[in-house]
N, C-alpha and C. Protein backbone atom coordinates (compact mmCIF):
# COMPACT_ATOMS: atom_id res chain seq x y z
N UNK A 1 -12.19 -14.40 25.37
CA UNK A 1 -11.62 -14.28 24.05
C UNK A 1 -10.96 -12.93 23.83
N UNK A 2 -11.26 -12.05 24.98
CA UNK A 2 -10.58 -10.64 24.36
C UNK A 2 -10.92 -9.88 23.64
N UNK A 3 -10.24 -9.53 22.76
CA UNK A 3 -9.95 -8.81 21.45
C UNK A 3 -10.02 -9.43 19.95
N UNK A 4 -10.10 -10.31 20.31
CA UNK A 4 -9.71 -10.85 18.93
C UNK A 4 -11.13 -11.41 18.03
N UNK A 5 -11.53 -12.10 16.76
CA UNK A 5 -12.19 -11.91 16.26
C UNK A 5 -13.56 -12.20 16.99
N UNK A 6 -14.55 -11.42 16.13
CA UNK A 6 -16.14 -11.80 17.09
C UNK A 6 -16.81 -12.90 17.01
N UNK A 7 -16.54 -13.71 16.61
CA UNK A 7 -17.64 -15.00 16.17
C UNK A 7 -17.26 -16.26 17.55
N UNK A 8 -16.40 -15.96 17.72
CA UNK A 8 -16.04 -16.47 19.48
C UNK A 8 -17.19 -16.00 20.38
N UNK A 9 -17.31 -15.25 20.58
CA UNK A 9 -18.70 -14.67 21.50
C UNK A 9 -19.96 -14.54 20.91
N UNK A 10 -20.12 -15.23 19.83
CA UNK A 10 -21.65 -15.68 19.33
C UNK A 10 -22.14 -16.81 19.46
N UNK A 11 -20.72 -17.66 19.50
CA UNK A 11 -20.30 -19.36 19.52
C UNK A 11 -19.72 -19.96 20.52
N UNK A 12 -20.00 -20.91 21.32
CA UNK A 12 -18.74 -21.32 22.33
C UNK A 12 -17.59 -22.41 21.31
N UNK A 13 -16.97 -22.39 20.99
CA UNK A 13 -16.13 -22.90 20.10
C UNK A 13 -15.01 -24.35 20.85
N UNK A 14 -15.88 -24.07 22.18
CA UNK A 14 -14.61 -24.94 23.34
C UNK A 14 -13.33 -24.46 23.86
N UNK A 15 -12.58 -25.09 24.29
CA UNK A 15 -11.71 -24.55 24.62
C UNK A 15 -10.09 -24.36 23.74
N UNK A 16 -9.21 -23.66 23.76
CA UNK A 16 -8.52 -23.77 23.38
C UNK A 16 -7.52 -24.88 23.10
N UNK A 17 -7.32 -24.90 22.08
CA UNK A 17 -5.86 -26.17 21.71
C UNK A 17 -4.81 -25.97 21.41
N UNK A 18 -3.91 -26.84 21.03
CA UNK A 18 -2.76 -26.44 20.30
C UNK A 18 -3.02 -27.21 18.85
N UNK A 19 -1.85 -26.72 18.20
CA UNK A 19 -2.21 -27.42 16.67
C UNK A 19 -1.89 -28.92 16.43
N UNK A 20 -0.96 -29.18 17.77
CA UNK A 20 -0.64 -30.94 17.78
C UNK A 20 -1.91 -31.72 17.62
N UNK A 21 -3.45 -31.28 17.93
CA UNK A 21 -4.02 -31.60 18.11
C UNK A 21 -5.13 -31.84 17.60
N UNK A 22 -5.27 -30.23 16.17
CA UNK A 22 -6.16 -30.39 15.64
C UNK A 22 -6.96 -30.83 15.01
N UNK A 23 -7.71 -31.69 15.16
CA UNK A 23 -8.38 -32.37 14.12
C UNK A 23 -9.01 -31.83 12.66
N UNK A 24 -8.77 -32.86 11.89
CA UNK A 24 -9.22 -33.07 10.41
C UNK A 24 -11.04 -32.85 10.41
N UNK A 25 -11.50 -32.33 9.80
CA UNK A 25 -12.89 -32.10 9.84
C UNK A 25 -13.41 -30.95 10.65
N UNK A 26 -12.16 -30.11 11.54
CA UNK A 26 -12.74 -29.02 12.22
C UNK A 26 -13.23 -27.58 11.32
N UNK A 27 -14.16 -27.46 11.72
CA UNK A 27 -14.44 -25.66 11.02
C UNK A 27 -14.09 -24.55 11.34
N UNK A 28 -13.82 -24.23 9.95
CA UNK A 28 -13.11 -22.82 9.98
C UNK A 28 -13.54 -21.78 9.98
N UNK A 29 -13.69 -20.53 10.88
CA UNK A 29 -14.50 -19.34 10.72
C UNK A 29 -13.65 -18.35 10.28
N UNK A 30 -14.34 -17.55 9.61
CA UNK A 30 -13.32 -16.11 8.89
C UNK A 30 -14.02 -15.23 10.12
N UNK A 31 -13.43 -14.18 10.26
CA UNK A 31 -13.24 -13.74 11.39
C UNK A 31 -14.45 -12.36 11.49
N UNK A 32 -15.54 -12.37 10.03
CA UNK A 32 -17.11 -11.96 9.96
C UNK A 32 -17.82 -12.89 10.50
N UNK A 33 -17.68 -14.18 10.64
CA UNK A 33 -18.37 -15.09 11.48
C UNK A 33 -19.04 -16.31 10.56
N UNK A 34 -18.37 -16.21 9.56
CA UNK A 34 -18.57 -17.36 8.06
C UNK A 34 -17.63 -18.56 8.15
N UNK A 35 -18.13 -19.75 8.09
CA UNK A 35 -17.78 -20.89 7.57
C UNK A 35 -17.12 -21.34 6.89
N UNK A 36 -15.40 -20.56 6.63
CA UNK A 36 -14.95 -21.00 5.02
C UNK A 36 -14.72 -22.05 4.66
N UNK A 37 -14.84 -23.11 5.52
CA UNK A 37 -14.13 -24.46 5.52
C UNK A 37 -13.77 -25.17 6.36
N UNK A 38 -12.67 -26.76 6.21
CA UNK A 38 -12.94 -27.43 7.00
C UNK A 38 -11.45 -27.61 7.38
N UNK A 39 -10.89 -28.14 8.10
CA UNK A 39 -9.49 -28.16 7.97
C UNK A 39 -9.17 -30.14 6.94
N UNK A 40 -8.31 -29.68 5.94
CA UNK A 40 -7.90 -30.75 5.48
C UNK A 40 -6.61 -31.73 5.89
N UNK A 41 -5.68 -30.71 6.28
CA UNK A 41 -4.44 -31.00 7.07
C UNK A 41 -3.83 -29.99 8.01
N UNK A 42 -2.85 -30.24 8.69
CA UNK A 42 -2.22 -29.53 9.62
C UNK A 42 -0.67 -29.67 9.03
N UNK A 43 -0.40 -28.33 8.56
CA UNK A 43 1.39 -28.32 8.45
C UNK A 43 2.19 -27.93 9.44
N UNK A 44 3.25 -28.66 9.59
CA UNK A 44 4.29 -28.42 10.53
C UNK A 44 5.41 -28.62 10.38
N UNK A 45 6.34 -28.10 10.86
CA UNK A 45 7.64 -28.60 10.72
C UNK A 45 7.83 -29.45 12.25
N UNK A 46 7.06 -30.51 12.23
CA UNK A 46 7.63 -31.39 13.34
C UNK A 46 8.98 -31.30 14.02
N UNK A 47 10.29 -31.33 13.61
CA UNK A 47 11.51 -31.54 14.05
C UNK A 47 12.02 -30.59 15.14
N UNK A 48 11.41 -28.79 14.46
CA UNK A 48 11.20 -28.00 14.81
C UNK A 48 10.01 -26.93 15.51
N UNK A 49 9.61 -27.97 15.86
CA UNK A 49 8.22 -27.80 16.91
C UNK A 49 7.44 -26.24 16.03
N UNK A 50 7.42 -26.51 15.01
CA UNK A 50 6.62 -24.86 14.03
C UNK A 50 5.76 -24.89 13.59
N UNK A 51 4.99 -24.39 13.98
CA UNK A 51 2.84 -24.28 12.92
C UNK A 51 3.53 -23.41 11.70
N UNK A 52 3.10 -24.28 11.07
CA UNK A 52 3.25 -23.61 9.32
C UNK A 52 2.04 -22.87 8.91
N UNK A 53 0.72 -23.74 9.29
CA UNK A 53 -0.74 -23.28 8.85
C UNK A 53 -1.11 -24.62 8.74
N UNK A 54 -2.73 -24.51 8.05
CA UNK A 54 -3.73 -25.36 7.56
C UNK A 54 -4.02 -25.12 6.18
N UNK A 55 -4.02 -26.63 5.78
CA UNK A 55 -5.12 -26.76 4.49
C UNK A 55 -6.69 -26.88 4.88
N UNK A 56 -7.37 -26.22 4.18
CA UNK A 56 -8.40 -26.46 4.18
C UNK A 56 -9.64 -26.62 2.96
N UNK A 57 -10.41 -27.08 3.33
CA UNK A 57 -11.51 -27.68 1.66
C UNK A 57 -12.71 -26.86 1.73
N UNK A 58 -12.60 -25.76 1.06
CA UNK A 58 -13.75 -24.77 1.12
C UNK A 58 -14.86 -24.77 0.81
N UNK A 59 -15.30 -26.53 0.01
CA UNK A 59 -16.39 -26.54 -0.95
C UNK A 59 -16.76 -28.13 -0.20
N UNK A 60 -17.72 -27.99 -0.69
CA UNK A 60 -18.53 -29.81 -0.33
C UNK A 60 -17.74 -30.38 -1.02
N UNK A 61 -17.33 -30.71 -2.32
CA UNK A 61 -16.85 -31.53 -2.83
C UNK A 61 -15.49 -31.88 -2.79
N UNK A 62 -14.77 -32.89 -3.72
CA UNK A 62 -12.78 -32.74 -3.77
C UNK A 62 -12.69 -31.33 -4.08
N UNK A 63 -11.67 -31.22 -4.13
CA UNK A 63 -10.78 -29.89 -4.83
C UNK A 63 -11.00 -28.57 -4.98
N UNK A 64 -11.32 -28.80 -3.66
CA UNK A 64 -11.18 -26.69 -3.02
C UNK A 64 -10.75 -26.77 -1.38
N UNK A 65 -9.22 -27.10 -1.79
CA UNK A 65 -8.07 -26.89 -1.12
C UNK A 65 -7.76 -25.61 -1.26
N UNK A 66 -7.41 -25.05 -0.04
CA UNK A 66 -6.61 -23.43 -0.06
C UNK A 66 -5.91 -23.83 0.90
N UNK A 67 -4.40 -23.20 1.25
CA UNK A 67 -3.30 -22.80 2.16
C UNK A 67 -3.80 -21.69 3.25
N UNK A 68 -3.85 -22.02 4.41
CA UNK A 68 -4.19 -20.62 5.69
C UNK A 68 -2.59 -20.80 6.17
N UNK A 69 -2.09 -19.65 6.40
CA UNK A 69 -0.69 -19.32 7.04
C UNK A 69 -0.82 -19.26 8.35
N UNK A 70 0.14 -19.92 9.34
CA UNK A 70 -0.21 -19.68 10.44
C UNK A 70 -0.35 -18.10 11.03
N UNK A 71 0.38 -17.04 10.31
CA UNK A 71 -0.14 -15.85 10.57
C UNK A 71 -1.42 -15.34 10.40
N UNK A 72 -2.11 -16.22 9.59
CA UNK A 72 -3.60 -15.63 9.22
C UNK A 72 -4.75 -16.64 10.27
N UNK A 73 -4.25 -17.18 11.44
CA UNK A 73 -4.99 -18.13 12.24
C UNK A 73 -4.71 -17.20 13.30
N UNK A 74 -5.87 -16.37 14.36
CA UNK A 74 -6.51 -16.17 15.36
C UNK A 74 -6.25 -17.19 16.44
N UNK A 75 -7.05 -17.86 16.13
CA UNK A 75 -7.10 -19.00 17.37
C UNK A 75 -7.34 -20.63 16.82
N UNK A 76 -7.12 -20.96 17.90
CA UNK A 76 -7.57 -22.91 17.41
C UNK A 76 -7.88 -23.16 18.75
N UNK A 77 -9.33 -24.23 18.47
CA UNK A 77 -10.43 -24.39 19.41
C UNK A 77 -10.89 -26.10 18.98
N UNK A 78 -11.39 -26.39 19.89
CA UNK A 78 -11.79 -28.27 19.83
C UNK A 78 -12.93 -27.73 19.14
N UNK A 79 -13.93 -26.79 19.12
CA UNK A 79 -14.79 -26.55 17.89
C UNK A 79 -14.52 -25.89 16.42
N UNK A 80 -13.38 -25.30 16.72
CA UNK A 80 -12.94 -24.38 15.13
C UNK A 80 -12.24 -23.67 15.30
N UNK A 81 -11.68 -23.67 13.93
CA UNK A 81 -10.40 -22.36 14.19
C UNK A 81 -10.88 -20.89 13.72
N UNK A 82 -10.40 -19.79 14.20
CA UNK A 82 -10.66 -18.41 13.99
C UNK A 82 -9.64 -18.31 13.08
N UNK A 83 -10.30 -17.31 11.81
CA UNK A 83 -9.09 -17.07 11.36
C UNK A 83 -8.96 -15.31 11.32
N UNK A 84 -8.01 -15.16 11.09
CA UNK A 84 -7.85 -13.52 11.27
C UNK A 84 -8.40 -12.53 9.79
N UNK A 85 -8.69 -13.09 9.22
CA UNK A 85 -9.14 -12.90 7.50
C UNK A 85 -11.05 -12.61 7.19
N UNK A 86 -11.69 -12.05 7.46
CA UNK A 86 -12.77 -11.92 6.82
C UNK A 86 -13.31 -12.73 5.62
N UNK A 87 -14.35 -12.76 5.30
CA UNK A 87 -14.75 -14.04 4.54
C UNK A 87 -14.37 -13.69 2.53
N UNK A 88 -14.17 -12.46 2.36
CA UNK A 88 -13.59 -12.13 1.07
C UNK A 88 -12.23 -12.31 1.26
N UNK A 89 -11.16 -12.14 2.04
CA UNK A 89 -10.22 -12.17 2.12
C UNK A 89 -9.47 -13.93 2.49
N UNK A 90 -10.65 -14.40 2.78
CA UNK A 90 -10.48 -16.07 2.76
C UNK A 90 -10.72 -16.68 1.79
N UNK A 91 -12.00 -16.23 0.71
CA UNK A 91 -11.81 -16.63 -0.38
C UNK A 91 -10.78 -16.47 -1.78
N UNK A 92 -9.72 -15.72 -1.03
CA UNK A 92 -8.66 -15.16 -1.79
C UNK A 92 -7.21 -16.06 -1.58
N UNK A 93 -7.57 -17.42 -0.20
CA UNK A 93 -6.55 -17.88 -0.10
C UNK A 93 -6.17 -18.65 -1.18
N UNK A 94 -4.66 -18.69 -1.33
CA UNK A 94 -4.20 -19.76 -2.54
C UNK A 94 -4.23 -20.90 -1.94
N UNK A 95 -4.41 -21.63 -3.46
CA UNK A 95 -4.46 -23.15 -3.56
C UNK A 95 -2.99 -23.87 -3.22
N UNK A 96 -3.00 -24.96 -2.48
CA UNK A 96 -1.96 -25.79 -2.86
C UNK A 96 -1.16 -25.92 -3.99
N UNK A 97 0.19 -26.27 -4.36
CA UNK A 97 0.84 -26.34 -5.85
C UNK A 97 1.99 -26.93 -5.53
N UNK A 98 1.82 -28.10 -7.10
CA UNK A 98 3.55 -28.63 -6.22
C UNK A 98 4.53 -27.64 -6.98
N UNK A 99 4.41 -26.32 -7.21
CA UNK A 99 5.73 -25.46 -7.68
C UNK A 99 5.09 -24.41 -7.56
N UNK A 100 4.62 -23.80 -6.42
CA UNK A 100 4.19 -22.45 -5.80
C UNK A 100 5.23 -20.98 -6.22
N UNK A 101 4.59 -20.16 -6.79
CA UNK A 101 5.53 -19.08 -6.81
C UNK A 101 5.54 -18.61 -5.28
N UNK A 102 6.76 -17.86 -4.66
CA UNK A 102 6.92 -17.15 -3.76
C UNK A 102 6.12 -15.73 -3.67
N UNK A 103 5.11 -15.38 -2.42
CA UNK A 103 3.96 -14.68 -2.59
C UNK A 103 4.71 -13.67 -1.97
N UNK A 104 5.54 -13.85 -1.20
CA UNK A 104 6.06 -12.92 0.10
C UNK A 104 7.58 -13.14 0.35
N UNK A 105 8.62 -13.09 0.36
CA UNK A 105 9.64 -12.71 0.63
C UNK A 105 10.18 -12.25 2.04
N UNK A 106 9.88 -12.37 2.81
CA UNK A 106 10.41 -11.36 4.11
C UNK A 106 11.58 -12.26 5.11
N UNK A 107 12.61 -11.78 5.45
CA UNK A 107 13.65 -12.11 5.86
C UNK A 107 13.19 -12.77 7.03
N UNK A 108 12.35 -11.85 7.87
CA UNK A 108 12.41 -12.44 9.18
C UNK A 108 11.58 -13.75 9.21
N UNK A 109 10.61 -14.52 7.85
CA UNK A 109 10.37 -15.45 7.50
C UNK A 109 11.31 -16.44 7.62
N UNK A 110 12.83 -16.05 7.32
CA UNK A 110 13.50 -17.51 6.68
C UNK A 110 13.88 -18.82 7.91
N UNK A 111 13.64 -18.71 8.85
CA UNK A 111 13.41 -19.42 10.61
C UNK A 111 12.59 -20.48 9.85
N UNK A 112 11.24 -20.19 9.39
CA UNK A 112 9.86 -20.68 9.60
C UNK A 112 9.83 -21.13 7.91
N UNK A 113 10.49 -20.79 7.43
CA UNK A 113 10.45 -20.96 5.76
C UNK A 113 9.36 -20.16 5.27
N UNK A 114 9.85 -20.52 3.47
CA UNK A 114 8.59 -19.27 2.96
C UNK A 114 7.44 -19.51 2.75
N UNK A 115 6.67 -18.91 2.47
CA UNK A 115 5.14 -19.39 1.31
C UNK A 115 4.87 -20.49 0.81
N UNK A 116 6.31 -20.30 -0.22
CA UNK A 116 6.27 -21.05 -1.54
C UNK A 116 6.57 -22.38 -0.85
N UNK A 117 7.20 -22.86 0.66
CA UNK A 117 7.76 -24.39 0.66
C UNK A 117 7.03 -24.33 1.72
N UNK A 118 5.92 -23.74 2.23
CA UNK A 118 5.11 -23.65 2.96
C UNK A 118 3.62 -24.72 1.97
N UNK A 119 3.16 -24.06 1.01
CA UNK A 119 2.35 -24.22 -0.05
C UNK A 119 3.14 -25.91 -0.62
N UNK A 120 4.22 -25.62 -0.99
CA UNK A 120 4.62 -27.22 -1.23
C UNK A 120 4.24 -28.53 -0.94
N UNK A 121 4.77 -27.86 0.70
CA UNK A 121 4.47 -28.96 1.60
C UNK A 121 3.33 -29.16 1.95
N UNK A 122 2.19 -28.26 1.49
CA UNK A 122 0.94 -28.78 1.51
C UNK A 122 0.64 -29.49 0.25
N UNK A 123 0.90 -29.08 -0.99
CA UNK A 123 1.01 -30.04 -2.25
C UNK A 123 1.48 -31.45 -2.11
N UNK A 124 2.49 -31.96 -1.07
CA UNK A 124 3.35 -32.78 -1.24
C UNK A 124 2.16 -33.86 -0.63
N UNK A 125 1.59 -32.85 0.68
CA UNK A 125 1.02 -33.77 1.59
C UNK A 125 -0.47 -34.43 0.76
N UNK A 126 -1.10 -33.47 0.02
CA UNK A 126 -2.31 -33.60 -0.39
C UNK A 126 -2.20 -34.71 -1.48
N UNK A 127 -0.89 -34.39 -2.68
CA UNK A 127 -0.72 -35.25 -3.45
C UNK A 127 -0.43 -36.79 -2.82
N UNK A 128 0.39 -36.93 -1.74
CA UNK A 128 0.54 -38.20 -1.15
C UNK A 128 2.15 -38.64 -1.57
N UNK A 129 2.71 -37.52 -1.53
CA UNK A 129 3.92 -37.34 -1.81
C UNK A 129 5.09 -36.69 -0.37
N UNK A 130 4.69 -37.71 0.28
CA UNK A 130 5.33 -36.70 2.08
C UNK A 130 5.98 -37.98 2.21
């Protein structure tokens, strides 16, 4: 595992994947070695072979959906994904919205699209609107 977060070497997590692959129900570790969740969906821009990020459901019950950016994902594993975020800084992820304000702006974003149609398209998907 390297360098990268510690809860990999407390855990065998399996082996590495890609995101074509990830399954629905995998767990999510913040990168203190906490549980934030589960994955709810996988965003992509299919056409353009691009990891957008994961939704994920942070609570036992419906409706604690948050957006993970694929910049804030470490790794992805047939046991769980790492995320690069500590467990306060995961509970800070935003929610899905079908009219997301833009969080971030950055040019070299506009390839991969922004936040805000990042966050959409998780709204779109969750609502059942894809």
């Amino acid at each position: 595992m390297g360098d990268g977060p510690g809860y990999a070497r407390l855990v065998d997590l399996g082996p590495p994947i890609s995101y074509l692959v990830l399954a629905k129900g995998t767990p999510v570790y913040s990168s203190d070695s906490e549980c934030v969740g589960h994955v709810v969906h996988v965003l992509a821009a299919e056409d353009e072979d691009v990891f957008d990020g994961i939704v994920i459901d942070d609570r036992l019950g419906p409706g604690g959906h948050r957006f993970v950016d694929a910049d804030q994902i470490a790794e992805i594993h047939t046991g769980g994904v790492l995320l690069t975020l500590d467990r306060a800084r995961a509970a800070e992820l935003p929610e899905p919205s079908p009219s997301p304000a833009v969080m971030r702006e950055d040019p070299a974003d506009s390839g991969r699209g922004s936040l805000g149609e990042k966050l959409k398209r998780a709204w779109d998907y969750l609502s059942g609107n894809y």
